[in-house]
C-alpha atoms as a PDB file:
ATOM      1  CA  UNK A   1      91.175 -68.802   6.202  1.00  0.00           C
ATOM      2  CA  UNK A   2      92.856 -66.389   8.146  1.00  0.00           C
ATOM      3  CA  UNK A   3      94.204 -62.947   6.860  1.00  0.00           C
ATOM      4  CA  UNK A   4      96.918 -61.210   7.272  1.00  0.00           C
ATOM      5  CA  UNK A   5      96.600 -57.410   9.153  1.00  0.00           C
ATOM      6  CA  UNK A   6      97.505 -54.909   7.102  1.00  0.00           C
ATOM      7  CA  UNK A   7     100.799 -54.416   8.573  1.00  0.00           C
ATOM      8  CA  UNK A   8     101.698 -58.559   8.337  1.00  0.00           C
ATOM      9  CA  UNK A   9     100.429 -57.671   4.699  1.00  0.00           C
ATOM     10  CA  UNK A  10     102.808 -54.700   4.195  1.00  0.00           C
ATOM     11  CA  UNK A  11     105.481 -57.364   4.954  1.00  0.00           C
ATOM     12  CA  UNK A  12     104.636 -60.038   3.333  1.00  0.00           C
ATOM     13  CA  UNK A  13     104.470 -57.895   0.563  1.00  0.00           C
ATOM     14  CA  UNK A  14     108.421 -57.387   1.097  1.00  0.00           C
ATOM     15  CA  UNK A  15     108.633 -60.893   0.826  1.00  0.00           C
ATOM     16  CA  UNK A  16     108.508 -61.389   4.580  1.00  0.00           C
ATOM     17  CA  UNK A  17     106.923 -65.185   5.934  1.00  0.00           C
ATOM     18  CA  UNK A  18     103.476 -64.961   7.166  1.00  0.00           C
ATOM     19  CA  UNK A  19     102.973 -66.878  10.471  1.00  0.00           C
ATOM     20  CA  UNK A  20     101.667 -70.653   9.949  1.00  0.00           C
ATOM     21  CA  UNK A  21      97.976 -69.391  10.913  1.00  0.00           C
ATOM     22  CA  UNK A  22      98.178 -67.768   7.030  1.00  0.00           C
ATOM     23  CA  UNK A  23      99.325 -70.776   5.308  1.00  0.00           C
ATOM     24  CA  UNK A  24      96.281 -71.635   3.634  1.00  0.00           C
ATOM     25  CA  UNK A  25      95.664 -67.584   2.551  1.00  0.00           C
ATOM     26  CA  UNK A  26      99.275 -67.534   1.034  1.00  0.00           C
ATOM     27  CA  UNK A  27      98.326 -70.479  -1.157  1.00  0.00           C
ATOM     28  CA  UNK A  28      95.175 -68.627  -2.068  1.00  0.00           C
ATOM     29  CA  UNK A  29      96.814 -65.154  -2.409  1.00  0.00           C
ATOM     30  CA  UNK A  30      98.834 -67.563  -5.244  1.00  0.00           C
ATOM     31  CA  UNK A  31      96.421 -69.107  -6.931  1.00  0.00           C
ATOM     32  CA  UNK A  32      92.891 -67.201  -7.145  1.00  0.00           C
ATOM     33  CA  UNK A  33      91.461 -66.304 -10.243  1.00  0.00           C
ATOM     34  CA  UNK A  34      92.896 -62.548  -9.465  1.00  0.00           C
ATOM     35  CA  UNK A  35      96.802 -63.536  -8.084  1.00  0.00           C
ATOM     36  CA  UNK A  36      98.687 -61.689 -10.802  1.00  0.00           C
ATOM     37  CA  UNK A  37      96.726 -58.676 -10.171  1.00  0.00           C
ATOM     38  CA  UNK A  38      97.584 -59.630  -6.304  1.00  0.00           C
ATOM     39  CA  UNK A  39     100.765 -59.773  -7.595  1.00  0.00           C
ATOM     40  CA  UNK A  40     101.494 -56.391  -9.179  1.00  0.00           C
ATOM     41  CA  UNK A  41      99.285 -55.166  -6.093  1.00  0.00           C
ATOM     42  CA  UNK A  42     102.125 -56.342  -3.858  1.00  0.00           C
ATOM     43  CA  UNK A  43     104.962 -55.382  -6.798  1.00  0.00           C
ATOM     44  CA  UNK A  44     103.331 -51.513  -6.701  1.00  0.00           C
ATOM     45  CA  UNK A  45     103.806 -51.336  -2.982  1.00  0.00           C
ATOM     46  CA  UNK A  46     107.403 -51.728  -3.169  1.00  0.00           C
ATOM     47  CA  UNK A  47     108.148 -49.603  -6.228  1.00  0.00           C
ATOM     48  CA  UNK A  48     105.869 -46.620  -4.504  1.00  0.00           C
ATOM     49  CA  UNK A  49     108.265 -45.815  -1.850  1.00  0.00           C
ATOM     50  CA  UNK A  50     111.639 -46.275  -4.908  1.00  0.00           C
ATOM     51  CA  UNK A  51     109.681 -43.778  -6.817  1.00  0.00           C
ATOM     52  CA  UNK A  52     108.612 -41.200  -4.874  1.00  0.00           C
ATOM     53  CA  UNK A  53     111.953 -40.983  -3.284  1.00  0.00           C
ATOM     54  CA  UNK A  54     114.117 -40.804  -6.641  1.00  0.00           C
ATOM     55  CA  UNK A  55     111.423 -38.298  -7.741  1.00  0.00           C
ATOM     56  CA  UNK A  56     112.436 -36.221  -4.811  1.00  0.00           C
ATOM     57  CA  UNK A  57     115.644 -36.689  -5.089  1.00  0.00           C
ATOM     58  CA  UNK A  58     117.272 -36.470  -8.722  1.00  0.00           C
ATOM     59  CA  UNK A  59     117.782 -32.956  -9.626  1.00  0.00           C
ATOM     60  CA  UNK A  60     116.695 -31.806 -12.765  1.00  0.00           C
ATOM     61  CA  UNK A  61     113.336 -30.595 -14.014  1.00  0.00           C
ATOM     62  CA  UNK A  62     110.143 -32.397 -12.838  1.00  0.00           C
ATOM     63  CA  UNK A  63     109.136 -33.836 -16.025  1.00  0.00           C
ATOM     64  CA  UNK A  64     112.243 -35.105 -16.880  1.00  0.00           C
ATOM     65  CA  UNK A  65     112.602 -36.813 -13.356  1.00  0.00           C
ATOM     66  CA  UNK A  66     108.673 -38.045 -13.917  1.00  0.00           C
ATOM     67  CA  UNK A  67     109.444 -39.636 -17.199  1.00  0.00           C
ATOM     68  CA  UNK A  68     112.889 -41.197 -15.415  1.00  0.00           C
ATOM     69  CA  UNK A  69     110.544 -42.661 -12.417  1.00  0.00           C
ATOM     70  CA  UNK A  70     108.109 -43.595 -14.517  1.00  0.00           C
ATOM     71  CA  UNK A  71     110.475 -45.567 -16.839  1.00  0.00           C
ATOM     72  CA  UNK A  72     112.130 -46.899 -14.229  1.00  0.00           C
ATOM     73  CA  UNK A  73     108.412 -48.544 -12.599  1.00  0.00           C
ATOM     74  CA  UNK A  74     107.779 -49.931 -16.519  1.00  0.00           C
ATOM     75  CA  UNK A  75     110.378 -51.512 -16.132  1.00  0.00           C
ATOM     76  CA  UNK A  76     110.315 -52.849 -12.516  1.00  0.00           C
ATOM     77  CA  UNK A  77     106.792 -54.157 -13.652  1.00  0.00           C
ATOM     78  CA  UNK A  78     108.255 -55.203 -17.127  1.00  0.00           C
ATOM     79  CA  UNK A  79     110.307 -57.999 -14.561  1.00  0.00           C
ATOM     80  CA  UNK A  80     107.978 -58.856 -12.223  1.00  0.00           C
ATOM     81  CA  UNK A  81     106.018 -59.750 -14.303  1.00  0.00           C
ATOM     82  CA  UNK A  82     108.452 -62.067 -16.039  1.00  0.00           C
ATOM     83  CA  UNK A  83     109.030 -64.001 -12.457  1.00  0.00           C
ATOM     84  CA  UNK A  84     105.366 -63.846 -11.552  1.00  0.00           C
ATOM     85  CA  UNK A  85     105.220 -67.875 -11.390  1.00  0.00           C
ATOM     86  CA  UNK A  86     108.461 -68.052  -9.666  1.00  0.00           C
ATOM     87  CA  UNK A  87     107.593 -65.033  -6.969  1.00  0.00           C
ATOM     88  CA  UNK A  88     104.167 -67.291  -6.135  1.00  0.00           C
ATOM     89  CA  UNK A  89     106.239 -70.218  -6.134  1.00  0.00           C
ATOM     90  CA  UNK A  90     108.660 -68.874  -3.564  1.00  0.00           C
ATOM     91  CA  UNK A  91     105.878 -67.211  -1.443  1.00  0.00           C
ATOM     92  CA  UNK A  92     103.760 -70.576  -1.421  1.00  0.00           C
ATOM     93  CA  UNK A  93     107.497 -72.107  -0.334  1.00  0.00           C
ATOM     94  CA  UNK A  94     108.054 -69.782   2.555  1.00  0.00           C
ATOM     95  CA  UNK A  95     104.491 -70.757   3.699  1.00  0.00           C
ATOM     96  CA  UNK A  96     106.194 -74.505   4.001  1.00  0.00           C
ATOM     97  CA  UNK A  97     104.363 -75.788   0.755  1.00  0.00           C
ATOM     98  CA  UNK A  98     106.083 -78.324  -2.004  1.00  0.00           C
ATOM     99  CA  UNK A  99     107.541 -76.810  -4.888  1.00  0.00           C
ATOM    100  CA  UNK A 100     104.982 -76.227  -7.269  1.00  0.00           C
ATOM    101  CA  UNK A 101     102.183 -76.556  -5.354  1.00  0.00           C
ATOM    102  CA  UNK A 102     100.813 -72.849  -6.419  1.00  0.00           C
ATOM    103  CA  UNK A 103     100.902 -74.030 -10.083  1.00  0.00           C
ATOM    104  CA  UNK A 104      99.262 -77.182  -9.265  1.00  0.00           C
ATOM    105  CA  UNK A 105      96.566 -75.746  -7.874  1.00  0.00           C
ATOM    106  CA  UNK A 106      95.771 -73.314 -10.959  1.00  0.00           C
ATOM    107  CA  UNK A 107      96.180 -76.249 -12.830  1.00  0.00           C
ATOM    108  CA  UNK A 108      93.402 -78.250 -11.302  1.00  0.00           C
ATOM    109  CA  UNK A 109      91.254 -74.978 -10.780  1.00  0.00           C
ATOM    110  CA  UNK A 110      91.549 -74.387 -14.683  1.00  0.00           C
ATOM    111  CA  UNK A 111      91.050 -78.429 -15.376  1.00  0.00           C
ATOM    112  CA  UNK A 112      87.590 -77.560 -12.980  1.00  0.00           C
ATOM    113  CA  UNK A 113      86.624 -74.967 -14.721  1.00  0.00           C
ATOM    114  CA  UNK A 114      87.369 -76.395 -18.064  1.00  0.00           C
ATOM    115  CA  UNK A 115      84.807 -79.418 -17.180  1.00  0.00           C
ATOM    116  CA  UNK A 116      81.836 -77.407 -15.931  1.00  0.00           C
ATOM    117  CA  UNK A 117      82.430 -74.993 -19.368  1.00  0.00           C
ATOM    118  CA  UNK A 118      82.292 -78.281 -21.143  1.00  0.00           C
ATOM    119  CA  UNK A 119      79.201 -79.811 -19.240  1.00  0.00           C
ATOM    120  CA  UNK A 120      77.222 -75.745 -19.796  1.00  0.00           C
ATOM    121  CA  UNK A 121      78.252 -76.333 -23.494  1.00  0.00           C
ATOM    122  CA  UNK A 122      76.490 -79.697 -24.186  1.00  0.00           C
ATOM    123  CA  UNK A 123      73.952 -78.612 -22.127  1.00  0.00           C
ATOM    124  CA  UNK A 124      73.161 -75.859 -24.657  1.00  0.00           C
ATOM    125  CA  UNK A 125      74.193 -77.089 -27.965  1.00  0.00           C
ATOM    126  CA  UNK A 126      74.687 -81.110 -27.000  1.00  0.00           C
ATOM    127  CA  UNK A 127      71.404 -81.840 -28.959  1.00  0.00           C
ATOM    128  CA  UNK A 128      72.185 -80.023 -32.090  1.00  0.00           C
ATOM    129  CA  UNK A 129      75.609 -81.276 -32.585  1.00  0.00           C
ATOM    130  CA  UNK A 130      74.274 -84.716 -32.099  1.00  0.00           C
ATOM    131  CA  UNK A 131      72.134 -83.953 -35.133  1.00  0.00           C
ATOM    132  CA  UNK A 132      74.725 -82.769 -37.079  1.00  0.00           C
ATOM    133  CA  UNK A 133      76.944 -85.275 -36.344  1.00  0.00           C
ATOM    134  CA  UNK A 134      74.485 -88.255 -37.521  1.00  0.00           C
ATOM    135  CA  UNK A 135      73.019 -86.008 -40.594  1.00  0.00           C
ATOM    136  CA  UNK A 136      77.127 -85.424 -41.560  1.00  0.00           C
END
């Protein structure tokens, strides 16, 4: 998997389209156990530059333009992450994936994970809830 440089990153985290040699880290980017943090990682770099320019700018005293800036990012965030699954989506699109193909893949690494929690379970307490189970 190849990654992005930091200034293909910077990009991408504009919404720009990775080259085809990131393909498969898009779709990862998407769908690891961490992508919504990944997500508001990507979401903080473009409200930084917002921010620190209407805290420069506005007039007024500095904690009333903090508390302005910093209600403004809530609710930036507040959005984002309301279109989290549709921002992956369109990400794992521009990377020339299917529709849906970042949810499908969380699916099946959840269904994986559910399994092996499953198979530790038994493993642990399959005997005694066999006992139970014949003694009622």
């Amino acid at each position: 998997m190849d990654r992005p440089n930091p200034f293909r990153w910077l990009a991408y985290a504009f919404g720009a389209r990775l080259p085809e040699r990131h393909r498969r880290w898009v779709l990862h980017d998407v769908t690891c156990r961490t992508w919504w943090l990944r997500h508001l990682a990507r979401t903080t770099v473009q409200l930084v530059p917002l921010v620190a320019l209407l805290y420069l700018v506005v007039p007024g005293p500095s904690w009333v333009r903090l508390g302005a800036v910093a209600s403004g990012a809530v609710i930036g965030y507040f959005y984002s992450m309301v279109y989290v699954v549709e921002a992956s989506e369109t990400r794992v699109m521009k990377a020339g994936y299917p529709v849906g193909a970042a949810a499908a893949t969380r699916e099946a690494r959840r269904a994986e994970q559910h399994v092996d929690a499953r198979m530790r379970f038994d493993e642990l307490y399959g005997d005694e809830r066999s006992r139970e189970d014949r003694t009622g």
